[in-house]
PDB file of N, CA and C in Angstrom:
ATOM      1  N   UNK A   1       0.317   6.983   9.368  1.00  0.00           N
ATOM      2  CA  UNK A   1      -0.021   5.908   8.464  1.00  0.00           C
ATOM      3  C   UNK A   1       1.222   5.138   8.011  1.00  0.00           C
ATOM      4  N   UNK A   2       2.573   5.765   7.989  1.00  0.00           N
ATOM      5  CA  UNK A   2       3.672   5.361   7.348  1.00  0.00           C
ATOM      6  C   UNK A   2       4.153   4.032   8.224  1.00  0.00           C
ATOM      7  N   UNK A   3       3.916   4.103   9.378  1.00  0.00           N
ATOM      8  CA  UNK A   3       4.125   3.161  10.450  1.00  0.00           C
ATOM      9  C   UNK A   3       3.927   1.842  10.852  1.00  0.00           C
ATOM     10  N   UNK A   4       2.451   2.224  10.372  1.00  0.00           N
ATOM     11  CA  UNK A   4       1.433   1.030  10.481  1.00  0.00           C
ATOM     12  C   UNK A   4       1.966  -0.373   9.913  1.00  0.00           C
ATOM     13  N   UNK A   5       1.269  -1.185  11.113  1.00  0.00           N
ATOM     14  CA  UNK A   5       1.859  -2.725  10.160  1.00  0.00           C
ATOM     15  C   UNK A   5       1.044  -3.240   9.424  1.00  0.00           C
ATOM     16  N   UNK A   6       1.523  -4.154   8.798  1.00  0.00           N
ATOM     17  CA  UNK A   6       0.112  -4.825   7.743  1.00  0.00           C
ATOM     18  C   UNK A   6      -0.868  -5.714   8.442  1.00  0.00           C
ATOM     19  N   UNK A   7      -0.851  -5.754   9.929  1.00  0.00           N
ATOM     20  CA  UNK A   7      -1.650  -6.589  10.654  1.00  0.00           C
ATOM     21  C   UNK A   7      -2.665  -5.339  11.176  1.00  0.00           C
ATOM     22  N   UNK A   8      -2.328  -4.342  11.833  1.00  0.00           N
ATOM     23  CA  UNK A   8      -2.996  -3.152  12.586  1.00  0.00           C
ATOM     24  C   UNK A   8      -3.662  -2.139  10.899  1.00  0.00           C
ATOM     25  N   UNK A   9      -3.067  -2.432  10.159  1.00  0.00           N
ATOM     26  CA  UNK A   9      -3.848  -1.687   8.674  1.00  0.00           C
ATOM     27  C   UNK A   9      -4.730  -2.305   8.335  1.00  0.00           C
ATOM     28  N   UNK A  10      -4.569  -3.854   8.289  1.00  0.00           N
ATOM     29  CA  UNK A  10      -5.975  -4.753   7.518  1.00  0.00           C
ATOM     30  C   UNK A  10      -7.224  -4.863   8.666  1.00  0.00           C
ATOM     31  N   UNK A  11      -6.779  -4.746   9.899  1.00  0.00           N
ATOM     32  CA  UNK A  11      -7.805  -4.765  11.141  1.00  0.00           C
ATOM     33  C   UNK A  11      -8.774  -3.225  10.492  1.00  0.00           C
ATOM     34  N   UNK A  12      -8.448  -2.123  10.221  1.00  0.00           N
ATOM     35  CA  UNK A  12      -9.012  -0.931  10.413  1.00  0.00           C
ATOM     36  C   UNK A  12      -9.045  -0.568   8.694  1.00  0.00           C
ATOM     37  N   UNK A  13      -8.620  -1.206   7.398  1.00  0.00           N
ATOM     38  CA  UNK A  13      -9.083  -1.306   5.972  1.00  0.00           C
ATOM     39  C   UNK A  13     -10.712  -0.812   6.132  1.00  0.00           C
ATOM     40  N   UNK A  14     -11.215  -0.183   4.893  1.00  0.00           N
ATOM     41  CA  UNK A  14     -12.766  -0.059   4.588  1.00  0.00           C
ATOM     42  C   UNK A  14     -12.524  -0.557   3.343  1.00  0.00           C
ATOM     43  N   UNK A  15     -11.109  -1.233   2.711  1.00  0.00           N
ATOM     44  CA  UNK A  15     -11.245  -1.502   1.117  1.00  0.00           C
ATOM     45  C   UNK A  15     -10.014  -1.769   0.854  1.00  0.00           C
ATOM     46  N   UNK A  16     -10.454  -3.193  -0.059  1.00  0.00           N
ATOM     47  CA  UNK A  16      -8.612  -3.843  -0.079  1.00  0.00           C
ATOM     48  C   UNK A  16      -8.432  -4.438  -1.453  1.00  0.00           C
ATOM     49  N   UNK A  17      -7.182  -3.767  -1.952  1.00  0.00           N
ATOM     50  CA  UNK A  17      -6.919  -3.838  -3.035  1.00  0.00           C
ATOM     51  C   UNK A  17      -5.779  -4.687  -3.287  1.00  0.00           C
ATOM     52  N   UNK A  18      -6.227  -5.952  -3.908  1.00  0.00           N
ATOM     53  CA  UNK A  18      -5.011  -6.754  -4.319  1.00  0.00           C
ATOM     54  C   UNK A  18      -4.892  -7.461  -5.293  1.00  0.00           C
ATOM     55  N   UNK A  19      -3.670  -7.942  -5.638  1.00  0.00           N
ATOM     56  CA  UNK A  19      -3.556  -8.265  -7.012  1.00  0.00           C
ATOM     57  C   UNK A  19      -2.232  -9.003  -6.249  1.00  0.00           C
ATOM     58  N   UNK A  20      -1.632  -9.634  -7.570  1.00  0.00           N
ATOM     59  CA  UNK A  20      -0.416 -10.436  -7.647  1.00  0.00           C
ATOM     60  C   UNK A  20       0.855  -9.960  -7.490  1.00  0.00           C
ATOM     61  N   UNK A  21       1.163  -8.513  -7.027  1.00  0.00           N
ATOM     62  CA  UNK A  21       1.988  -7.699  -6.908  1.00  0.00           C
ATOM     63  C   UNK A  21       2.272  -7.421  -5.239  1.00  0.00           C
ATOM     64  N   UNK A  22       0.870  -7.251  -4.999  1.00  0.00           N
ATOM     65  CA  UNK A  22       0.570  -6.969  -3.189  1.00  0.00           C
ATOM     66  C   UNK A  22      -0.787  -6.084  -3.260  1.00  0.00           C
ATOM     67  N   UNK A  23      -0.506  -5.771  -2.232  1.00  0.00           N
ATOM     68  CA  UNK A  23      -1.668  -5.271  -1.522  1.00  0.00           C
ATOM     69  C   UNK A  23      -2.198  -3.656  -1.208  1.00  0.00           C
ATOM     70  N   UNK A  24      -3.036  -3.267  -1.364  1.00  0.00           N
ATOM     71  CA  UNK A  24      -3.324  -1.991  -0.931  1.00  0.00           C
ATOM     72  C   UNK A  24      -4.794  -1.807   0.250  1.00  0.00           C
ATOM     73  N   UNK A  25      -4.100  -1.115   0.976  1.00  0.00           N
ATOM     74  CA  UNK A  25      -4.881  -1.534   2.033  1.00  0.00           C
ATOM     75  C   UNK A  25      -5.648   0.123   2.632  1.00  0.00           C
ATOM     76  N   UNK A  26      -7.267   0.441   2.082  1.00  0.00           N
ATOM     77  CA  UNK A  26      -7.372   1.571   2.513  1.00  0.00           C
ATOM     78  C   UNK A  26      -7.896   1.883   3.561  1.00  0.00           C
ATOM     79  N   UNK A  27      -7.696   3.286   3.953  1.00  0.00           N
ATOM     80  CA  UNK A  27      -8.361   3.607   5.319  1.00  0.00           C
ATOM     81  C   UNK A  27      -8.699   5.122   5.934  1.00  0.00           C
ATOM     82  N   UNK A  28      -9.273   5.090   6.675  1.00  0.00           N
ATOM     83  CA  UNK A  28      -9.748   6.181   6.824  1.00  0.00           C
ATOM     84  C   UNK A  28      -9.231   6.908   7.840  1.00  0.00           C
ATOM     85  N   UNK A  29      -8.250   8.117   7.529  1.00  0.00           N
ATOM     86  CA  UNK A  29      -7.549   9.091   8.590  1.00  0.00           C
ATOM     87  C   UNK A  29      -7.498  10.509   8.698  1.00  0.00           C
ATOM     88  N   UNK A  30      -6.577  10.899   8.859  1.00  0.00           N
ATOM     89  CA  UNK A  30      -6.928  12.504   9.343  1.00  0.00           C
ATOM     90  C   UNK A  30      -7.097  12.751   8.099  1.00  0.00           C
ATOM     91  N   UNK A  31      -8.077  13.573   7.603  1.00  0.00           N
ATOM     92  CA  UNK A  31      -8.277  14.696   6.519  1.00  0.00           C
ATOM     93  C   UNK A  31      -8.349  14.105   4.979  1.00  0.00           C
ATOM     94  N   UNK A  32      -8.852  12.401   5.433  1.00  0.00           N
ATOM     95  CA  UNK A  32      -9.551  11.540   4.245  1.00  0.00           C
ATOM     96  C   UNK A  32      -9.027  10.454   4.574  1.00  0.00           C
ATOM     97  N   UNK A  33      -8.929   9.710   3.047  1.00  0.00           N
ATOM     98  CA  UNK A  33      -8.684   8.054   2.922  1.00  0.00           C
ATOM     99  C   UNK A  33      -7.514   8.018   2.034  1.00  0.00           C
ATOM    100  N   UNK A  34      -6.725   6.937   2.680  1.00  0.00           N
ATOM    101  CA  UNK A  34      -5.459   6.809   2.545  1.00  0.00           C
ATOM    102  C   UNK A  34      -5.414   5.468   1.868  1.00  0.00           C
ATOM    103  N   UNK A  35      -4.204   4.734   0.714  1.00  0.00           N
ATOM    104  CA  UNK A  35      -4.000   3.681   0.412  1.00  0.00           C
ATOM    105  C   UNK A  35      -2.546   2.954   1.069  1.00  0.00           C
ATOM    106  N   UNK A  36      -2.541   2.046   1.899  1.00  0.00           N
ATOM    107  CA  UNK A  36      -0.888   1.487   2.369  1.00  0.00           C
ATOM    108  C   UNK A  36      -1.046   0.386   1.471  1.00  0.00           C
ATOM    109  N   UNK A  37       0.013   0.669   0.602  1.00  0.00           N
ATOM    110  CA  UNK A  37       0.852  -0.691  -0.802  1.00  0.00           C
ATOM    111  C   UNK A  37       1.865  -1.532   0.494  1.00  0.00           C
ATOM    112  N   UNK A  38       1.410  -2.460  -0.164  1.00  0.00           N
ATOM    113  CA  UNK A  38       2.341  -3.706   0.512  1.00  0.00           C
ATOM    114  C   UNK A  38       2.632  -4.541  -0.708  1.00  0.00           C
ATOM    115  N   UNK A  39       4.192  -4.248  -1.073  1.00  0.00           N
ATOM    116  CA  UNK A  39       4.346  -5.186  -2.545  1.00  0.00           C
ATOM    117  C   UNK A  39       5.137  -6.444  -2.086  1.00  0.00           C
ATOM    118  N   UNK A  40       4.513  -7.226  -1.267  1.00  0.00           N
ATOM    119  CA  UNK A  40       5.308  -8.391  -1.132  1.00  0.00           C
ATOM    120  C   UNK A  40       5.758  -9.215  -2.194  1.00  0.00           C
ATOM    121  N   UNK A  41       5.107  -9.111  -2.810  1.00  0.00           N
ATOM    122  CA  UNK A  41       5.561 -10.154  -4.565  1.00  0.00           C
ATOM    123  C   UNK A  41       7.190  -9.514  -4.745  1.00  0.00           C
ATOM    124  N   UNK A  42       7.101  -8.368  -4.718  1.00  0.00           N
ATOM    125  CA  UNK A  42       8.930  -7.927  -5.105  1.00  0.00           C
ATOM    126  C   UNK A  42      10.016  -8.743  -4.353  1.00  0.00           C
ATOM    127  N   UNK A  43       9.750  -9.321  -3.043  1.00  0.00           N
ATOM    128  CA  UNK A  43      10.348 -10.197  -1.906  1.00  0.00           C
ATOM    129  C   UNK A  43      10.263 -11.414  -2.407  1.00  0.00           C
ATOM    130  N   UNK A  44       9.543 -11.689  -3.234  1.00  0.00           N
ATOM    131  CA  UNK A  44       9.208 -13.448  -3.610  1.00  0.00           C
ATOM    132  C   UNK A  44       8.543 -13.804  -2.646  1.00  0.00           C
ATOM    133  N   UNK A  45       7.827 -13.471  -1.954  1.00  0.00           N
ATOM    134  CA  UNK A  45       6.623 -13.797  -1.467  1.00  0.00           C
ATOM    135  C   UNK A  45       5.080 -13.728  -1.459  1.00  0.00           C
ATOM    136  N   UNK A  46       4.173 -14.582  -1.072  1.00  0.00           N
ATOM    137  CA  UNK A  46       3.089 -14.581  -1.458  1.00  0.00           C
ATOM    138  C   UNK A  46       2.144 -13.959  -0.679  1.00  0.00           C
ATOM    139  N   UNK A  47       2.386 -13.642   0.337  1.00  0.00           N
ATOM    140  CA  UNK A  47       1.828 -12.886   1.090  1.00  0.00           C
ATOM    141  C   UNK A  47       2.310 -11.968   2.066  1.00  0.00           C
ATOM    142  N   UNK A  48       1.977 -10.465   2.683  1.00  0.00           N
ATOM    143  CA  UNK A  48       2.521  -9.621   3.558  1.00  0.00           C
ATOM    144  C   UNK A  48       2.676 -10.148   4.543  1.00  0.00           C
ATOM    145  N   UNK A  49       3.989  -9.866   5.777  1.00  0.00           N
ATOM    146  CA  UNK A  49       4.456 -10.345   7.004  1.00  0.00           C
ATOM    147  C   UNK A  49       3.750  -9.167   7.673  1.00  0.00           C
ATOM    148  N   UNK A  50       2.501 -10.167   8.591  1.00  0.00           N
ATOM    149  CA  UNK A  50       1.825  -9.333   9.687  1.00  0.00           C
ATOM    150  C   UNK A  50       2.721  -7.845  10.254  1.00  0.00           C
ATOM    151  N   UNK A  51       3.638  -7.851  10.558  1.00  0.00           N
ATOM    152  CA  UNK A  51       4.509  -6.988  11.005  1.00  0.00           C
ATOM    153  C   UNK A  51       5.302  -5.961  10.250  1.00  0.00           C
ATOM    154  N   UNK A  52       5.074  -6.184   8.749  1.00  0.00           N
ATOM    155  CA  UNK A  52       5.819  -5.082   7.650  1.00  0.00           C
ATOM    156  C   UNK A  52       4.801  -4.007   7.510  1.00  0.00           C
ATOM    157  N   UNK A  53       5.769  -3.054   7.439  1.00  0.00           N
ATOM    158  CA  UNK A  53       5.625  -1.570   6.960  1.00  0.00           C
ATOM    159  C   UNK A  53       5.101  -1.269   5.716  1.00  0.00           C
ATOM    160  N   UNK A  54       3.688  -0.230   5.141  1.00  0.00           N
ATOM    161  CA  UNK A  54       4.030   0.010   3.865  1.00  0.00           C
ATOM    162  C   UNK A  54       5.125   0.389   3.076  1.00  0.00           C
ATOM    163  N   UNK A  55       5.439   0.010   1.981  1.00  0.00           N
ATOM    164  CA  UNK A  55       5.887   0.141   0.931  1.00  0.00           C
ATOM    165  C   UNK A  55       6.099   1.697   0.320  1.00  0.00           C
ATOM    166  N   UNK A  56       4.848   2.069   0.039  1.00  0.00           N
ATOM    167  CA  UNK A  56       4.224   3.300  -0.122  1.00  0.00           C
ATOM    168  C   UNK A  56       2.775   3.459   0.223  1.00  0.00           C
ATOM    169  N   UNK A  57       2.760   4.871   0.585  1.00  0.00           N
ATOM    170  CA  UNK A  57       1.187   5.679   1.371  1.00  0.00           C
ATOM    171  C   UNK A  57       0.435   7.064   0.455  1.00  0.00           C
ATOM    172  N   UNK A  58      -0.320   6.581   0.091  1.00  0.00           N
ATOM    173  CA  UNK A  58      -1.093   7.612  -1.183  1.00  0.00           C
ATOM    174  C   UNK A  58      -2.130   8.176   0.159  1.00  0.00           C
ATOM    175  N   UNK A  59      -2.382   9.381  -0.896  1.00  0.00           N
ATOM    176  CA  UNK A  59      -3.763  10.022  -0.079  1.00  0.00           C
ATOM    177  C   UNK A  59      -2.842  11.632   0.518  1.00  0.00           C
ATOM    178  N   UNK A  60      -4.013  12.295   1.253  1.00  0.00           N
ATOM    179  CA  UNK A  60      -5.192  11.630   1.606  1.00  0.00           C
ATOM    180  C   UNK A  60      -6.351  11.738   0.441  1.00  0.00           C
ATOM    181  N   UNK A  61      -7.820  11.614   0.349  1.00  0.00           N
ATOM    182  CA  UNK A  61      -8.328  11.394  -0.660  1.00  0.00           C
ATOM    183  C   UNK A  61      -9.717  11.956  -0.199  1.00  0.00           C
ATOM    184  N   UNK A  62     -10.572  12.427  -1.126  1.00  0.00           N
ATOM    185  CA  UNK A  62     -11.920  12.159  -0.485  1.00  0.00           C
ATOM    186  C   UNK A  62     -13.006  11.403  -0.400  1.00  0.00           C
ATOM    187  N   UNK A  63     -12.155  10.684  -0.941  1.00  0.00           N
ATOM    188  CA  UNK A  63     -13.297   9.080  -1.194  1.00  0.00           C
ATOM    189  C   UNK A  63     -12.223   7.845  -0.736  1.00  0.00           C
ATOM    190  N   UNK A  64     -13.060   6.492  -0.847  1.00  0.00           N
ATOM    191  CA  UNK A  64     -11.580   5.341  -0.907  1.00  0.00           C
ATOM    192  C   UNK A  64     -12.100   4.844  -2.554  1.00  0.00           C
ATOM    193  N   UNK A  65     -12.324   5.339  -3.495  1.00  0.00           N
ATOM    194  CA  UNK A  65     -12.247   5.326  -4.434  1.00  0.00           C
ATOM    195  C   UNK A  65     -11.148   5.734  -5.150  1.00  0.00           C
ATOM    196  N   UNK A  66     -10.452   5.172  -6.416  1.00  0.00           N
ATOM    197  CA  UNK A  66     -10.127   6.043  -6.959  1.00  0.00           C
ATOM    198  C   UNK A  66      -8.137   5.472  -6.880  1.00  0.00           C
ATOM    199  N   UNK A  67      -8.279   4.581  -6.092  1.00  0.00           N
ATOM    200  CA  UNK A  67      -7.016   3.969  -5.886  1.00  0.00           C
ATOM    201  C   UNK A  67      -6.215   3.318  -6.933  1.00  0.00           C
ATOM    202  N   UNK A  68      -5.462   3.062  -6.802  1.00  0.00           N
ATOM    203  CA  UNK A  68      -4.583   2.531  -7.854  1.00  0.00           C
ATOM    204  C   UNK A  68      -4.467   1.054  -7.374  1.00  0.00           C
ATOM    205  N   UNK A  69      -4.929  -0.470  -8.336  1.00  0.00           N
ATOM    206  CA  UNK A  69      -4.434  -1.770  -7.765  1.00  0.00           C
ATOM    207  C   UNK A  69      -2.535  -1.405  -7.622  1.00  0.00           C
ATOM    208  N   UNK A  70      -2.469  -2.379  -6.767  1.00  0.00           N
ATOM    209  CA  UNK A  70      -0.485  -2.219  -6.500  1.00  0.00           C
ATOM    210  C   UNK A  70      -0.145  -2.685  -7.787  1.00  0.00           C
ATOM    211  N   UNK A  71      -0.183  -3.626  -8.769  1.00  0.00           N
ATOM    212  CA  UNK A  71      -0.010  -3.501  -9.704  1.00  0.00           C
ATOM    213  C   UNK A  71       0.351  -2.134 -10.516  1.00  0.00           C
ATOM    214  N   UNK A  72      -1.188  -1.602 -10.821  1.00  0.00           N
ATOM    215  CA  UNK A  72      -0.669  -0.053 -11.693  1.00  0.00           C
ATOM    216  C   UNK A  72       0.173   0.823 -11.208  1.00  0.00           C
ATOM    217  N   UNK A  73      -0.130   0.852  -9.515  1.00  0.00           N
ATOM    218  CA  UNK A  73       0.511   1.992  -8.649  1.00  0.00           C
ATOM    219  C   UNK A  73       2.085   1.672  -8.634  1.00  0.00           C
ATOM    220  N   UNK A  74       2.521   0.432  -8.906  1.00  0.00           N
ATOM    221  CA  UNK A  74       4.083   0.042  -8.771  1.00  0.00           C
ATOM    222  C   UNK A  74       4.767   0.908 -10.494  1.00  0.00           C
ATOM    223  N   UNK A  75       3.665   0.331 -11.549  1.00  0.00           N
ATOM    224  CA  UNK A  75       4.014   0.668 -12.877  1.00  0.00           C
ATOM    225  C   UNK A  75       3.744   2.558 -12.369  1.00  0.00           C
ATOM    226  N   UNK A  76       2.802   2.977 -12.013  1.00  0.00           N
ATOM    227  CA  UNK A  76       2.992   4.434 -12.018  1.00  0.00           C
ATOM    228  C   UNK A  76       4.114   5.035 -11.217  1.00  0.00           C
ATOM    229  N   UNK A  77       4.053   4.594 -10.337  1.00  0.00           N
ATOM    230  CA  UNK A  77       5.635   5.077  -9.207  1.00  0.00           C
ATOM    231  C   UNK A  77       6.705   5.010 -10.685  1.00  0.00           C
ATOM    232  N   UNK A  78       7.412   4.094 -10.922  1.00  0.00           N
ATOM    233  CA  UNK A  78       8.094   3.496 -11.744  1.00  0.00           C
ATOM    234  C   UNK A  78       8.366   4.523 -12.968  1.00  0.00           C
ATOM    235  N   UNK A  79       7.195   5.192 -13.339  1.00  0.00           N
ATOM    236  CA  UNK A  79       6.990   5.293 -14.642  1.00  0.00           C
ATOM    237  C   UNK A  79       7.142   7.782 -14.588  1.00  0.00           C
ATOM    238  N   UNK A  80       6.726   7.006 -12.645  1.00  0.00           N
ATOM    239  CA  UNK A  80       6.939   8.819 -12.774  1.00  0.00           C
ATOM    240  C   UNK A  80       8.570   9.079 -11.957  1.00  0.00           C
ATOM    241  N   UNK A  81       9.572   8.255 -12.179  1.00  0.00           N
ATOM    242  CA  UNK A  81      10.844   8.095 -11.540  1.00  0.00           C
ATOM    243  C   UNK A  81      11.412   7.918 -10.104  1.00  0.00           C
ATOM    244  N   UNK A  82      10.067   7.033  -9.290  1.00  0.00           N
ATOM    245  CA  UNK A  82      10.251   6.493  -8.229  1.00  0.00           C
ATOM    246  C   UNK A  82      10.674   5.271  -8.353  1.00  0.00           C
ATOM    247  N   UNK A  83      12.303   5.334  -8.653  1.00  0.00           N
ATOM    248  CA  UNK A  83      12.598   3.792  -8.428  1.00  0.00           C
ATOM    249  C   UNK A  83      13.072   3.380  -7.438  1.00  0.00           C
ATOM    250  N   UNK A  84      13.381   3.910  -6.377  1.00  0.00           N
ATOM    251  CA  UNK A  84      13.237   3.164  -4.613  1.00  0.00           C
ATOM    252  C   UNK A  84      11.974   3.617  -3.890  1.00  0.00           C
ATOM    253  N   UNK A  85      11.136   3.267  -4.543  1.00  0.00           N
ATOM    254  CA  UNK A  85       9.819   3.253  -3.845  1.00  0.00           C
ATOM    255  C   UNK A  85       9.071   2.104  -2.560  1.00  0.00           C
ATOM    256  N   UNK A  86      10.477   1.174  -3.107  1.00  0.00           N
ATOM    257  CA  UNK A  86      10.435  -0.117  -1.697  1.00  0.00           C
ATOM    258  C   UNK A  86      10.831   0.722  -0.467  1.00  0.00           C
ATOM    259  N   UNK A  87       9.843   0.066   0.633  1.00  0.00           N
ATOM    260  CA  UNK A  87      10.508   0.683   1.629  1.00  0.00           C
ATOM    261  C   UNK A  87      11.510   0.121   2.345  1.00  0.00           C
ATOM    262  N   UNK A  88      13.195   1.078   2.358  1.00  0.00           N
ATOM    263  CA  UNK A  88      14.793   0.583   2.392  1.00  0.00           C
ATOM    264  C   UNK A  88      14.570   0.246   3.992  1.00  0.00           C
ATOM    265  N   UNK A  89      13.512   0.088   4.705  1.00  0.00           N
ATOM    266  CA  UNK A  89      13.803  -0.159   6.168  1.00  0.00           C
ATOM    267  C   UNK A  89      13.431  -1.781   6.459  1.00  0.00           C
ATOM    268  N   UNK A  90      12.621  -2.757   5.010  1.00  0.00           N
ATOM    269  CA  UNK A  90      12.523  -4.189   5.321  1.00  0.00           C
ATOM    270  C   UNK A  90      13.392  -4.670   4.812  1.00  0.00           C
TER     271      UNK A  90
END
C-alpha cells in the first residue's frame, strides 16, 4: 500500500476522504481496509500529482469506516509526536 500512487489508489478507493488539507483514499487489502493520506495542501498545492506516494497509510481496519478526514489525521499524527509524517521521498 505504501507504494501506491495517487492515480492506481483512487482507480481501486471504496471511499474518499477529503478536505482542504488532502486526501484520504480508502481501500481494500490484505487483512482489511486501509486509508492512503495524500496532504498535498502542505506543498501549496491544490491537488495530488497522479504519480505521488502516500504521505501516510493507516489500517488495516475492519470496516472503511472509522477514518480520520486528513485534516484530523495530520492534527492527530502531530499531536501524538509524528512530526515527519510527510513522506521525505517527494
Amino acid at each position: 500500500m505504501r507504494e501506491l500512487t495517487y492515480r492506481e489508489a483512487e482507480a481501486k478507493a471504496v471511499k474518499v476522504l477529503a478536505d482542504g488539507v488532502g486526501e484520504g483514499l480508502v481501500l481494500l487489502g490484505e487483512g482489511g481496509y486501509y486509508a492512503l493520506y495524500y496532504f498535498f495542501s502542505l506543498y501549496g498545492r491544490k491537488a495530488p500529482h497522479p504519480e505521488e506516494t502516500p504521505d501516510w497509510v493507516e489500517g488495516p481496519k475492519p470496516s472503511p469506516e472509522g477514518f480520520r478526514p486528513p485534516y484530523d489525521q495530520a492534527r492527530w499524527l502531530e499531536a501524538h509526536g509524528y512530526t515527519l509524517f510527510v513522506n521525505e521521498s517527494k
